[in-house]
Protein backbone atom coordinates (compact mmCIF):
# COMPACT_ATOMS: atom_id res chain seq x y z
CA UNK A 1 -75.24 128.07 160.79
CA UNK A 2 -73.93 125.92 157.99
CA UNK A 3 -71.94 129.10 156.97
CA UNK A 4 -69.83 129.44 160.36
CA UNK A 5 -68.76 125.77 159.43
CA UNK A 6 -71.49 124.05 161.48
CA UNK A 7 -72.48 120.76 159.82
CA UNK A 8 -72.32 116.76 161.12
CA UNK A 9 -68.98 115.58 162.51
CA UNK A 10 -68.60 112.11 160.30
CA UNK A 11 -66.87 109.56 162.14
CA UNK A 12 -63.73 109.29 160.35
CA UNK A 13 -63.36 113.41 161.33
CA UNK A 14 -63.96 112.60 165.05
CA UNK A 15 -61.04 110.23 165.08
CA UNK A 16 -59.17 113.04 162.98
CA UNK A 17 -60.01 115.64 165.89
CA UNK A 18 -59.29 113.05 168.80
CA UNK A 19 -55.51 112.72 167.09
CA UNK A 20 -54.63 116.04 166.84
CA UNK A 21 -56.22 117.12 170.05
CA UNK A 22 -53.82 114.50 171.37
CA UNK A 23 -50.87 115.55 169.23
CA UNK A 24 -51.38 119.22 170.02
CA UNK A 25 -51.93 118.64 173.96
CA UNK A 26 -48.77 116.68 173.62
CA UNK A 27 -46.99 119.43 172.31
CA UNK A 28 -48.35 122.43 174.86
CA UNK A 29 -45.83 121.11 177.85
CA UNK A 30 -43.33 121.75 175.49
CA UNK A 31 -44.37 125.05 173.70
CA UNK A 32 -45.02 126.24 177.58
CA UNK A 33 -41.88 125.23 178.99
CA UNK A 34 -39.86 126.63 175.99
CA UNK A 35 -42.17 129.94 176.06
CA UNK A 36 -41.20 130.47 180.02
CA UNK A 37 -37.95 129.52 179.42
CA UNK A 38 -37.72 132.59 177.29
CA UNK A 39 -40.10 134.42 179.91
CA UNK A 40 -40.14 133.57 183.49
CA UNK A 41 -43.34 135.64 183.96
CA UNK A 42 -46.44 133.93 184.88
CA UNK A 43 -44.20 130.52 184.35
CA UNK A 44 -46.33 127.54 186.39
CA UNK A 45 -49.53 129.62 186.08
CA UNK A 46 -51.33 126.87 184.11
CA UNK A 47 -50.33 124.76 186.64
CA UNK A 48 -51.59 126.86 189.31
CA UNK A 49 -54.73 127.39 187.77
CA UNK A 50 -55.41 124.11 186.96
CA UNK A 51 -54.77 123.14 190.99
CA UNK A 52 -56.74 125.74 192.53
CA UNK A 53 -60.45 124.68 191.26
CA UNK A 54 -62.24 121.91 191.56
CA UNK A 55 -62.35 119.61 189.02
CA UNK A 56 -65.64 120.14 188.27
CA UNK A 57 -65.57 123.47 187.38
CA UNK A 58 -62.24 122.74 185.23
CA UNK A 59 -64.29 120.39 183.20
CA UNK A 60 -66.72 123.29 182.67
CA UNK A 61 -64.46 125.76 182.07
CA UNK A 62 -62.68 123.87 179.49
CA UNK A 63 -66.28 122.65 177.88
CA UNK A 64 -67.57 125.97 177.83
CA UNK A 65 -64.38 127.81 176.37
CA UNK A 66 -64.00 125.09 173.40
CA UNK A 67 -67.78 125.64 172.63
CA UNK A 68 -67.54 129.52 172.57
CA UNK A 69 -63.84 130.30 171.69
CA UNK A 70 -64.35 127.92 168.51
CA UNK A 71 -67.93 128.87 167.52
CA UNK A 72 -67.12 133.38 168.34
CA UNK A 73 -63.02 132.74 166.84
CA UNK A 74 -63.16 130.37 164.53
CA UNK A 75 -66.43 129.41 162.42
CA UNK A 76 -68.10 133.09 162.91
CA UNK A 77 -65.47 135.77 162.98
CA UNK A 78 -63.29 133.16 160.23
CA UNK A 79 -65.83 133.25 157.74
CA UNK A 80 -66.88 136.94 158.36
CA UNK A 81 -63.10 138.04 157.95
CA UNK A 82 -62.74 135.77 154.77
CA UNK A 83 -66.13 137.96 153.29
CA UNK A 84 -64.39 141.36 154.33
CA UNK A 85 -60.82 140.09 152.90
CA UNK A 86 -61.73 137.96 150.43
CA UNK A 87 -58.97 135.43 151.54
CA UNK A 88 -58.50 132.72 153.56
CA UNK A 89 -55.11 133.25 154.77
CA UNK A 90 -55.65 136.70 155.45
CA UNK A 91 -58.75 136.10 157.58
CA UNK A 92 -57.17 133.18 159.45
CA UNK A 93 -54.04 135.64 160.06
CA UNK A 94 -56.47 138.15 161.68
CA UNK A 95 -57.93 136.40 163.62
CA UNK A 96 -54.57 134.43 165.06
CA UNK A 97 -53.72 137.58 165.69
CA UNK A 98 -56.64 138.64 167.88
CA UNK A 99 -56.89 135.71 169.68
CA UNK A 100 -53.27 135.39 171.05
CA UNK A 101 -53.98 139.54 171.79
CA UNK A 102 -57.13 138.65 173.90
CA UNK A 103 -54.75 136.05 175.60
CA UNK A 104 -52.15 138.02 176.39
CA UNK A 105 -53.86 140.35 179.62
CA UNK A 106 -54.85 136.80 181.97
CA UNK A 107 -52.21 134.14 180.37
CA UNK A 108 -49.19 136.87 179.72
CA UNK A 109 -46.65 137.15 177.07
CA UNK A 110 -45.10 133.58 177.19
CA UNK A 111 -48.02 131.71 177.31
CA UNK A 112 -50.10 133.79 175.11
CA UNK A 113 -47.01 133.56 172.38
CA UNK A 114 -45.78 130.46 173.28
CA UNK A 115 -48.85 128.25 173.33
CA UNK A 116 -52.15 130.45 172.43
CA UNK A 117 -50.23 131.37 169.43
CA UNK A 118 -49.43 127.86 167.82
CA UNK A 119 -52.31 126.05 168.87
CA UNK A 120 -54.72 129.08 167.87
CA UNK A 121 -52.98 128.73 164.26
CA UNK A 122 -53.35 125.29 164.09
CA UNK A 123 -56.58 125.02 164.71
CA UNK A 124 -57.61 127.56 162.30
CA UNK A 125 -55.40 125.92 159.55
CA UNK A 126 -57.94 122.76 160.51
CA UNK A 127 -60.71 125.13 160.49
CA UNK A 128 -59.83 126.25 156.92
CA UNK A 129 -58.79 122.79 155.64
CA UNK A 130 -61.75 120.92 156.49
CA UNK A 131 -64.51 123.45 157.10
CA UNK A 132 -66.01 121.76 159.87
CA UNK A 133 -66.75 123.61 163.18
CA UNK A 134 -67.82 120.70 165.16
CA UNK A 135 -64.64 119.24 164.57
CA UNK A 136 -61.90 122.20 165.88
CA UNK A 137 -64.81 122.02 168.97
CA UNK A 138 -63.93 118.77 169.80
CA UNK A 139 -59.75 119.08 168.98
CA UNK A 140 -60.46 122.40 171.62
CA UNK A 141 -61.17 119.98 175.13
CA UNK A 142 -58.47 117.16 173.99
CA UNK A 143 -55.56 119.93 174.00
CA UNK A 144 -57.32 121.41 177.26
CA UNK A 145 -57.72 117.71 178.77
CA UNK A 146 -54.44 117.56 180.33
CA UNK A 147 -55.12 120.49 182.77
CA UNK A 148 -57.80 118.06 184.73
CA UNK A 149 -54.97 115.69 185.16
CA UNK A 150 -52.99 118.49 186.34
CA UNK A 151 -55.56 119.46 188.57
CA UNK A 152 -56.26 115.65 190.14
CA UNK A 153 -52.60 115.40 190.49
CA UNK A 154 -51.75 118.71 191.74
């Protein structure tokens, strides 16, 4: 497990994750309002989403994705691609890559672009930089938070 990046989350890196989960879910409004501007497609389908379940089941959703998007994407294909490439970079790019793809048939081209894209590469740039899986699992449901206010609100 410790290979996949799974290790204790020290204090200092949960504050560290809390920030940029905050920072990043700060910036997907933007990134999905200039991606739809670009792409009316699918535009207000977060919203929509977000509206039609019960909060609940949001939290869930959002709980289970971070868990198993972070641990499958990040710490286990991550450090498999880095053994196959030998690099880093090149196994980060990869898998960027995949992950917006996998987006791209239920979110579309804007969203999957606009906001999958950036956020997926930021959070493997975190992955890489501080080797901690626990930690881009907890940055995951702060970016994803703002959908249950969505939802209450909606």
């Amino acid at each position: 497990m410790a290979s996949i990046g799974l290790r204790p989350l020290p204090a200092r890196l949960t504050l560290l994750a809390i920030g940029i989960g905050v920072l990043l879910s700060l910036l997907v409004p933007v990134l999905s309002h200039t991606a739809h501007t670009l792409d009316r497609t699918g535009e207000g389908a977060l919203v929509e989403v977000a509206a039609s379940v019960p909060v609940t089941v949001l939290i869930l959703g959002i709980i289970t994705a971070a868990v198993t998007e972070e641990v499958l994407f990040r710490g286990y294909a991550l450090e498999r691609l880095r053994q196959l490439t030998g690099r880093w970079w090149l196994a980060g790019l990869i898998r960027v890559g995949v992950f917006t793809v996998i987006h791209l048939p239920s979110w579309g081209v804007a969203h999957a672009l606009g906001v999958v894209l950036p956020s997926g590469a930021a959070l493997t740039v975190l992955e890489i930089w501080k080797r901690n899986l626990p930690l881009v699992i907890l940055v995951h449901p702060v970016i994803d938070a703002p959908l249950i206010v969505l939802a209450l609100v909606g």
